[in-house]
Protein backbone atom coordinates (compact mmCIF):
# COMPACT_ATOMS: atom_id res chain seq x y z
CA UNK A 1 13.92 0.47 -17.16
CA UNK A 2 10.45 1.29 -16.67
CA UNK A 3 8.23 -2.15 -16.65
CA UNK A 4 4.76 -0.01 -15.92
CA UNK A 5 4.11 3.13 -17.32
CA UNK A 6 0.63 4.79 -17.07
CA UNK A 7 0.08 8.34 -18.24
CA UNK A 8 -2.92 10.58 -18.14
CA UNK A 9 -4.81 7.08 -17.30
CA UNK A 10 -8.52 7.52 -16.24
CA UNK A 11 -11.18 5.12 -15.09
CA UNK A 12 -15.25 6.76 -15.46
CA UNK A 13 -18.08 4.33 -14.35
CA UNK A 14 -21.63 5.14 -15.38
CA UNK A 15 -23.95 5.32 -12.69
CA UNK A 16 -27.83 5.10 -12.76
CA UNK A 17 -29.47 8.37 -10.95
CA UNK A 18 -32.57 6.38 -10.35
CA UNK A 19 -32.94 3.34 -7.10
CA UNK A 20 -35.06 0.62 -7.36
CA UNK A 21 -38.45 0.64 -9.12
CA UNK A 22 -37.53 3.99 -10.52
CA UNK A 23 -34.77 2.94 -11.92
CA UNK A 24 -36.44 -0.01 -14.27
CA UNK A 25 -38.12 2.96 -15.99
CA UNK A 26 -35.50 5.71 -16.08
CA UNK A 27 -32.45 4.93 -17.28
CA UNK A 28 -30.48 8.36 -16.39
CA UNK A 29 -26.64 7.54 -15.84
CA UNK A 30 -24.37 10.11 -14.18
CA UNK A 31 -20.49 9.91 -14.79
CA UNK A 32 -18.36 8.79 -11.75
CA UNK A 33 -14.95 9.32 -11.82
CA UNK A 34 -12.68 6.66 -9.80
CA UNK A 35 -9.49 7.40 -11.45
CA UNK A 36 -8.66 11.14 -12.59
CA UNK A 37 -5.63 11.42 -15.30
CA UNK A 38 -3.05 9.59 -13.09
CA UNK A 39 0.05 9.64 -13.92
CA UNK A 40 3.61 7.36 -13.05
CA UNK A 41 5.72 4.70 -13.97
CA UNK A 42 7.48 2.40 -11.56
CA UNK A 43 11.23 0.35 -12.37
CA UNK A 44 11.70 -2.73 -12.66
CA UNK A 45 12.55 -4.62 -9.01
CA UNK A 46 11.13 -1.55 -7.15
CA UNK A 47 8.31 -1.99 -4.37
CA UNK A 48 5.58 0.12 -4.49
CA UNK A 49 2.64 0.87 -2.09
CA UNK A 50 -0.43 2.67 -3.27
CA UNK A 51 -1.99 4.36 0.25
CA UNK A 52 -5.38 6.31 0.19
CA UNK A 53 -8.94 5.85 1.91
CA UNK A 54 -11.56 3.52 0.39
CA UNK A 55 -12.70 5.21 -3.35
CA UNK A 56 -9.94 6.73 -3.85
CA UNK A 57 -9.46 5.02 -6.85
CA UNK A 58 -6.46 2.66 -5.72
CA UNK A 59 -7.89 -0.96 -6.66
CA UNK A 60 -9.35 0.74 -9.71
CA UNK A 61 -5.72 1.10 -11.13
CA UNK A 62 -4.62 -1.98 -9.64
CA UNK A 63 -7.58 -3.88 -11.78
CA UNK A 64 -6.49 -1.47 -14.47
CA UNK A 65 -2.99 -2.67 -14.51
CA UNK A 66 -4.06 -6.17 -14.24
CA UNK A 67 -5.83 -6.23 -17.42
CA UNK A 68 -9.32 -6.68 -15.53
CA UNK A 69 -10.50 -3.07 -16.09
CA UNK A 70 -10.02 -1.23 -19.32
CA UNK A 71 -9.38 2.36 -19.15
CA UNK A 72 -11.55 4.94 -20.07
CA UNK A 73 -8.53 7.09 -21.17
CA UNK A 74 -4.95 7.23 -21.08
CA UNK A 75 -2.49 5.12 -21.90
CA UNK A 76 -0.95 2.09 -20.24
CA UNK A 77 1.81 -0.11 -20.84
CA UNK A 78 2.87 -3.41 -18.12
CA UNK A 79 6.11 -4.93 -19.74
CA UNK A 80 5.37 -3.30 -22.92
CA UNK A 81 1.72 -4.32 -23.65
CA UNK A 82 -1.50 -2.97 -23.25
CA UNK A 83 -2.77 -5.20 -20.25
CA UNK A 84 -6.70 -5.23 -21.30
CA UNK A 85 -6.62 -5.81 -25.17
CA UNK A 86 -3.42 -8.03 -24.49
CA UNK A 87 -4.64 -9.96 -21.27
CA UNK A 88 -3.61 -13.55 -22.21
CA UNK A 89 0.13 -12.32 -22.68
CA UNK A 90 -0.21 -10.01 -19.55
CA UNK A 91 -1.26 -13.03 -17.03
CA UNK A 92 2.33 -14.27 -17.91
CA UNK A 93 4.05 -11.68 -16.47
CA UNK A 94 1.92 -11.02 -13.56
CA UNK A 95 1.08 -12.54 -10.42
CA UNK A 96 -2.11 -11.07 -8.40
CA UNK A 97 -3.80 -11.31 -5.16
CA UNK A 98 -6.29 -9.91 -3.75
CA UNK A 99 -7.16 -10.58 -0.21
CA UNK A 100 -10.37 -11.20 0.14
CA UNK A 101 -10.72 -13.15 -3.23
CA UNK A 102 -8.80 -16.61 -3.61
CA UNK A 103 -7.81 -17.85 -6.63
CA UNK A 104 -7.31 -21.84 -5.42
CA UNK A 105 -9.70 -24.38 -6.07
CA UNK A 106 -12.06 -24.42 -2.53
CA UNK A 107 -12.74 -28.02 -2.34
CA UNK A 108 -9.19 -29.45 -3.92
CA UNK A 109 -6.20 -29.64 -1.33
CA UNK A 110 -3.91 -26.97 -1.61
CA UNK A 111 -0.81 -29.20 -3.21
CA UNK A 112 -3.37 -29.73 -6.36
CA UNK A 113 -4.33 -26.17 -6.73
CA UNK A 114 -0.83 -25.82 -6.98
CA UNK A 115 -0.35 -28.88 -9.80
CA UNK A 116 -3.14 -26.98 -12.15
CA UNK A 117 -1.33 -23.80 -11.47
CA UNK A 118 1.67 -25.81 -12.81
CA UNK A 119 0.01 -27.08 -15.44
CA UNK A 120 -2.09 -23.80 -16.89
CA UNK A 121 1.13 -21.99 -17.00
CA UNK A 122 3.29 -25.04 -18.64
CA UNK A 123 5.51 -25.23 -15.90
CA UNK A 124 8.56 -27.82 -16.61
CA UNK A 125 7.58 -30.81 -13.61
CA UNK A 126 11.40 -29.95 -12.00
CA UNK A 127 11.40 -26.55 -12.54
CA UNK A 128 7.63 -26.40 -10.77
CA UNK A 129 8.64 -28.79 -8.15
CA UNK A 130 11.86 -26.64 -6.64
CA UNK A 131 9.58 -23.45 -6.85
CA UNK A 132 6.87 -25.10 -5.31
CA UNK A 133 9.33 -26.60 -2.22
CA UNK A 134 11.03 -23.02 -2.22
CA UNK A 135 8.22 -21.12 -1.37
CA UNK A 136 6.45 -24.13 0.81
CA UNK A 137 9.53 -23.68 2.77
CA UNK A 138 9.83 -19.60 3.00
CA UNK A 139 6.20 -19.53 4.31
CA UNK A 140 5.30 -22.86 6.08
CA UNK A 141 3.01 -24.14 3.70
CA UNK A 142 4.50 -27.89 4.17
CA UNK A 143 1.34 -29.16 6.72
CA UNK A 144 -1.16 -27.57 4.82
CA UNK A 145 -0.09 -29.16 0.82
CA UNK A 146 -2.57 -32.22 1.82
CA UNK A 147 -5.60 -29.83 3.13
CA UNK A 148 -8.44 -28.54 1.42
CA UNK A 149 -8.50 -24.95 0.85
CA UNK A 150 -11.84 -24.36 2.59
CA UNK A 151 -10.63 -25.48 5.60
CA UNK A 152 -7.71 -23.56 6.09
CA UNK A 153 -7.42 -20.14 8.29
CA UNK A 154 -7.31 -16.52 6.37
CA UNK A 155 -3.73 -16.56 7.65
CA UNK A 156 -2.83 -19.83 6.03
CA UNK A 157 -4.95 -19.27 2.82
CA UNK A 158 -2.95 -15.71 1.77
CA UNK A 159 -0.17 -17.19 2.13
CA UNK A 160 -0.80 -20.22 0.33
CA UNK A 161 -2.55 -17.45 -2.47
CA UNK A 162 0.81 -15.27 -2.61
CA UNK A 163 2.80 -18.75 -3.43
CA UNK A 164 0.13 -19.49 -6.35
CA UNK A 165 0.76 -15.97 -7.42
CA UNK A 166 4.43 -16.74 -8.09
CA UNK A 167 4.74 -20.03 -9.63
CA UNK A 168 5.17 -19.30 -12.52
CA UNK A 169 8.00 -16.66 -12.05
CA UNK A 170 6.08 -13.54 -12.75
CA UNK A 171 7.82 -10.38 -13.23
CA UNK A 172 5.39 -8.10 -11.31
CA UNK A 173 3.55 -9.17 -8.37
CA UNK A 174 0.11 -7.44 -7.60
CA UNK A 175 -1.27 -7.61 -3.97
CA UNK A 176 -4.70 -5.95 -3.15
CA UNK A 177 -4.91 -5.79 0.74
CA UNK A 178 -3.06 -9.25 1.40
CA UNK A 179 -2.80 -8.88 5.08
CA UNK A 180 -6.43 -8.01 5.87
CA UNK A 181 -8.13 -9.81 8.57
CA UNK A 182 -4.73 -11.75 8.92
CA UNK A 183 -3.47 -12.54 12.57
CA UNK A 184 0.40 -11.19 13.39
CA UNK A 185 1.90 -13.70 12.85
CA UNK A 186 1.19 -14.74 9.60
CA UNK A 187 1.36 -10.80 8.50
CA UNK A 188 5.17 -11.11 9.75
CA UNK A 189 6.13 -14.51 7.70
CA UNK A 190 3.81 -12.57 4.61
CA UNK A 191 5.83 -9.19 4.85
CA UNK A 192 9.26 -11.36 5.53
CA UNK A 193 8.61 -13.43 2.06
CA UNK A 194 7.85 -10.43 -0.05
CA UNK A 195 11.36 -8.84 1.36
CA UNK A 196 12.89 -12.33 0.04
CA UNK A 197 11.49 -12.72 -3.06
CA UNK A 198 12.24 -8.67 -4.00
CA UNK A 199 15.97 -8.96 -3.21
CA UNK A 200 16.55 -12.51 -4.77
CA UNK A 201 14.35 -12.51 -7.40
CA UNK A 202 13.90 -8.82 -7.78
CA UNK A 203 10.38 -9.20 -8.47
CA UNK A 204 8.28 -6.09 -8.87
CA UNK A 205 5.62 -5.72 -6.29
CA UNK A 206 2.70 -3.27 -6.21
CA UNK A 207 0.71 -3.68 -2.42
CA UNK A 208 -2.21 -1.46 -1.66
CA UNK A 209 -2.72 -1.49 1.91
CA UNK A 210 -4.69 0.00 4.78
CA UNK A 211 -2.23 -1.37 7.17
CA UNK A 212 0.89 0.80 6.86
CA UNK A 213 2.95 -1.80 8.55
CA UNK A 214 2.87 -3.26 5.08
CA UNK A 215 3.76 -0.47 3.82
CA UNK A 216 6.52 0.81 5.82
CA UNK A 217 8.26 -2.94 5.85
CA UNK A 218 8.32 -3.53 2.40
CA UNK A 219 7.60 -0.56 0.15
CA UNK A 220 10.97 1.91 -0.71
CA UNK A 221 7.79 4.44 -2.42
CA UNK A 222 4.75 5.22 -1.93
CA UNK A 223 2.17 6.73 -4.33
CA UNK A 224 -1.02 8.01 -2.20
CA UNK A 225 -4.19 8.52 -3.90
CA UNK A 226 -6.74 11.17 -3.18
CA UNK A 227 -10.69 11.18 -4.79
CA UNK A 228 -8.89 9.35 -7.88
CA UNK A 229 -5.93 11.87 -8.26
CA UNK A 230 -2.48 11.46 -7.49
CA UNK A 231 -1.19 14.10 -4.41
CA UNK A 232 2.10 12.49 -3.54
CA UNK A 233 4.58 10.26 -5.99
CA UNK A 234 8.24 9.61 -4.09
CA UNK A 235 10.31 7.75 -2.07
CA UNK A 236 9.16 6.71 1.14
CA UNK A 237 12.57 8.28 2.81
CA UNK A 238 11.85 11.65 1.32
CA UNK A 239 8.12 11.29 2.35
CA UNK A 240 8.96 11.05 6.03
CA UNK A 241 11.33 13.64 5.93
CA UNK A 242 9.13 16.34 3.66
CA UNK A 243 5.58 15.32 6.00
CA UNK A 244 7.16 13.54 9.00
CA UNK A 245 8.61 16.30 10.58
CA UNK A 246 6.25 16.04 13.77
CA UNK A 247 7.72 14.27 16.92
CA UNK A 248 6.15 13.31 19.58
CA UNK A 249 7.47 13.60 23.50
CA UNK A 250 5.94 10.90 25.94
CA UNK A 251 6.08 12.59 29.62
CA UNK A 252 5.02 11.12 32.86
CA UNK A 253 4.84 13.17 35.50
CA UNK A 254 4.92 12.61 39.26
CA UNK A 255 1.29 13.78 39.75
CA UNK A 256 -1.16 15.11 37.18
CA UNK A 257 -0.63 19.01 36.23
CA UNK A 258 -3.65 21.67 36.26
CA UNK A 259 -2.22 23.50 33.45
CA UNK A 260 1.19 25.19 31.99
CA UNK A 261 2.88 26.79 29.28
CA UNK A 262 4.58 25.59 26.09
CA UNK A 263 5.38 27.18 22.79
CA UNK A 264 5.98 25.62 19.66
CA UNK A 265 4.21 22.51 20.77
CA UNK A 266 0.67 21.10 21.49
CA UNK A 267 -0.79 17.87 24.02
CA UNK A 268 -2.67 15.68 21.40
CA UNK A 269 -3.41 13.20 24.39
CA UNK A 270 -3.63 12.81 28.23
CA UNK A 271 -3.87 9.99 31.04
CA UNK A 272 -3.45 10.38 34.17
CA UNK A 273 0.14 11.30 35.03
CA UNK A 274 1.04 10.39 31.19
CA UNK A 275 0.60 13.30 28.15
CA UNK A 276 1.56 12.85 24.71
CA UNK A 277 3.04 16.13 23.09
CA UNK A 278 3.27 16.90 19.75
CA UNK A 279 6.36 19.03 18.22
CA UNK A 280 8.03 20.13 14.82
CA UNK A 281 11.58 19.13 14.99
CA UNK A 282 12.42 22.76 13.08
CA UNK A 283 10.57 24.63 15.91
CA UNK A 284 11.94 23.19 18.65
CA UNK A 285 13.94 20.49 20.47
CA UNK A 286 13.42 17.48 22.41
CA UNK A 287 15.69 18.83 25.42
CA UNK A 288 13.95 22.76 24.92
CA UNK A 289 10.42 21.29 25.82
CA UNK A 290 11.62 19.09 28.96
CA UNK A 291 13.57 22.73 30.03
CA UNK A 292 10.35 24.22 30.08
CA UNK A 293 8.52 21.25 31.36
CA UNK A 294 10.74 21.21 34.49
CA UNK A 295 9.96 24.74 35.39
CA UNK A 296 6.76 24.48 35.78
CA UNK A 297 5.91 20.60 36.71
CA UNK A 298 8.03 17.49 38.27
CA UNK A 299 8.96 15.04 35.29
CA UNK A 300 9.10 11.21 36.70
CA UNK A 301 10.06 9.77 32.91
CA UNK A 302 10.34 10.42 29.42
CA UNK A 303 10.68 8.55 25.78
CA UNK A 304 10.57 10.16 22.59
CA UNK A 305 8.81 8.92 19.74
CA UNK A 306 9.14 9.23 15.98
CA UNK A 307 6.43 10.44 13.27
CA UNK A 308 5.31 6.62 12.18
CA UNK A 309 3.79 6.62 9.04
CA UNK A 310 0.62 6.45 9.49
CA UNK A 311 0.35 9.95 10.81
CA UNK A 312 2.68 10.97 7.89
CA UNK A 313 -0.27 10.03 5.51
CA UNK A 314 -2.57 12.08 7.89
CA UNK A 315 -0.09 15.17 7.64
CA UNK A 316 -0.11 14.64 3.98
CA UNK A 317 -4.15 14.37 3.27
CA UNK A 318 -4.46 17.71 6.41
CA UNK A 319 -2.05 19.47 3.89
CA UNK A 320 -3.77 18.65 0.30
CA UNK A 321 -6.95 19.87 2.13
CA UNK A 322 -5.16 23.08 2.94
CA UNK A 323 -3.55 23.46 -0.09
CA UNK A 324 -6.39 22.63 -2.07
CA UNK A 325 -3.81 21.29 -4.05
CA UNK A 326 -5.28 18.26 -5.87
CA UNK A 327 -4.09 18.33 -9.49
CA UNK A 328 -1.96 15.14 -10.81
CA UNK A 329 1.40 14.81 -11.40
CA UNK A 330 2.61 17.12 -14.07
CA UNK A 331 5.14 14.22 -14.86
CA UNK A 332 4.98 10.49 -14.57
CA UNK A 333 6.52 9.57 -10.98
CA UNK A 334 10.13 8.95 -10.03
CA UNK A 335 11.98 6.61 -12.18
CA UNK A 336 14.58 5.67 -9.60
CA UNK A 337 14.30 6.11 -5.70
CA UNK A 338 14.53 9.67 -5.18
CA UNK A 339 14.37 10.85 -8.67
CA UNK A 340 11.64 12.64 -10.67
CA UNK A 341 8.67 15.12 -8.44
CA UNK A 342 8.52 14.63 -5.13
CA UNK A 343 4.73 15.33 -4.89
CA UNK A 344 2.55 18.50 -6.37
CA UNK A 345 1.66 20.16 -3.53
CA UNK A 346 4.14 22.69 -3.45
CA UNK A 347 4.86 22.29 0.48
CA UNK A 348 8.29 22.20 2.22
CA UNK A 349 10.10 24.08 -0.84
């Protein structure tokens, strides 16, 4: 079942022509369009990431789906309402955070942001307190109930944000960059709780994300945006295997080489005795290249690493610009894992 359907959904922002001075006296708007007739719906208990560069029109539809934009066109439905005109009913079936933005009280210790959280959403007192002590627990929160916001770390203050965020048992959870500017550690215990509260609770969760670490940990689909278009709707599995193709052989040899030979493959990076080569696993093989290596220079050592996915995004953005292929969906997205168009750009089929 389908808890957030958008279709055809658009987002146009009016923008003056004219800076300063000039612009008191002529009022000339131009038309800006940060989200272009997007198109998907996501299930209920599924985990989401929505990848693509800054303006491509991302936190637009996250503020869309929030209720905190209206769109310009298009329809939307989150749980079966309109999330703009029906924002009061929306904000009980959401939870939302956005990582640079904190939505505790700065001067109030963290324990009573918590209490008004409590009481806004009419939280029973039990019920509140074993939520509270759940997540407190999940993401070390206990020292930090007694200390005002403003003096906790960025690390400390997400996390205390993302429990906020879910006291009140929301259905869907919203998270706008929640790791950035957040030290390791604290990303780990962050990506760790969303895992938990997915599988137990099978809460919905939406991330947009610049570090794909987030994504890759905790997302089972990704939907990446492109100059407020849709290029690529599907699982994250299919993704890797459609765009991910590229492997990449780690060589050290026993003294650095002048030059050689090798088909089918390409050195995207050199140091010293180390090189970094580049490979499509349906051109050639692993053992192939180190056959051809060893004819020509002495190998000391060797790994073998995988397409991560960051440079799957790249290979997906180098083929849209190729392709030239940057029309939306036809359909909305998958409604199940693996289900529905795999992307619109026509490559690998």
């Amino acid at each position: 079942m389908s808890v957030i359907e958008a279709s055809q959904l658009s987002k146009v922002y009016a923008i003056p022509t004219k800076k300063g001075l000039r612009g008191l006296f002529d009022q000339s708007l131009r038309s800006v369009k940060a989200v272009d007739q997007v198109s998907f719906s996501i299930e209920r208990g599924e985990v989401v990431g929505l990848i693509g560069p800054n303006g491509a029109g991302k936190s637009t539809t996250v503020k869309m789906l929030t209720g905190v934009l209206s769109a310009t066109s298009g329809t939307l439905r989150v749980a079966g309402r309109d999330p703009h005109k029906d924002r009061r009913k929306n904000a009980w079936k959401i939870g939302v955070v956005f990582g640079q933005r904190t939505q505790l009280w700065w001067d109030l210790p963290v324990r009573d942001s918590f209490d008004l959280a409590a009481s806004i959403y009419r939280i029973p007192a039990p019920e509140y307190k074993a939520r509270r002590d759940e997540m407190c627990e999940l993401l070390d929160l206990g020292p930090l109930l007694d200390r005002p916001v403003r003096s906790l770390s960025l690390g400390q203050r997400v996390r205390a944000d993302i429990a906020a965020a879910l006291l009140h048992s929301p259905e869907i959870l919203f998270l706008d960059e929640p790791t950035i500017g957040v030290d390791l550690k604290a990303k780990q215990r962050i990506r760790s709780f969303l895992e938990e509260a997915n599988r137990t609770r099978g809460v919905t969760i939406l991330i947009t994300s610049h570090d794909m670490v987030d994504i890759e940990r905790n997302c089972q689909r990704i939907i990446v945006f492109d100059k407020g278009k849709v290029i690529v709707d599907d699982a994250l599995d299919a993704v890797r295997s459609r765009f991910g193709n590229e492997r990449t052989l780690v060589v050290t040899l026993t003294q650095p080489a002048a030059s050689f030979q090798l088909d089918n493959a390409h050195i995207v990076k050199t140091d010293g005795e180390k090189m970094w080569i580049r490979f499509d696993r349906a051109s050639a093989t692993p053992v192939e290249l180190l056959a051809r290596l060893a004819e020509q220079v002495e190998i000391r050592d060797f790994a073998l690493e995988e397409t991560g996915i960051e440079r799957t995004v790249e290979c997906i953005y180098d083929a849209s610009r190729e392709t030239k292929a940057l029309e939306p969906l036809k359909t909305p997205g998958p409604g199940r894992l693996g289900e529905g168009p795999a992307s619109n750009l026509g490559i690998g089929r």
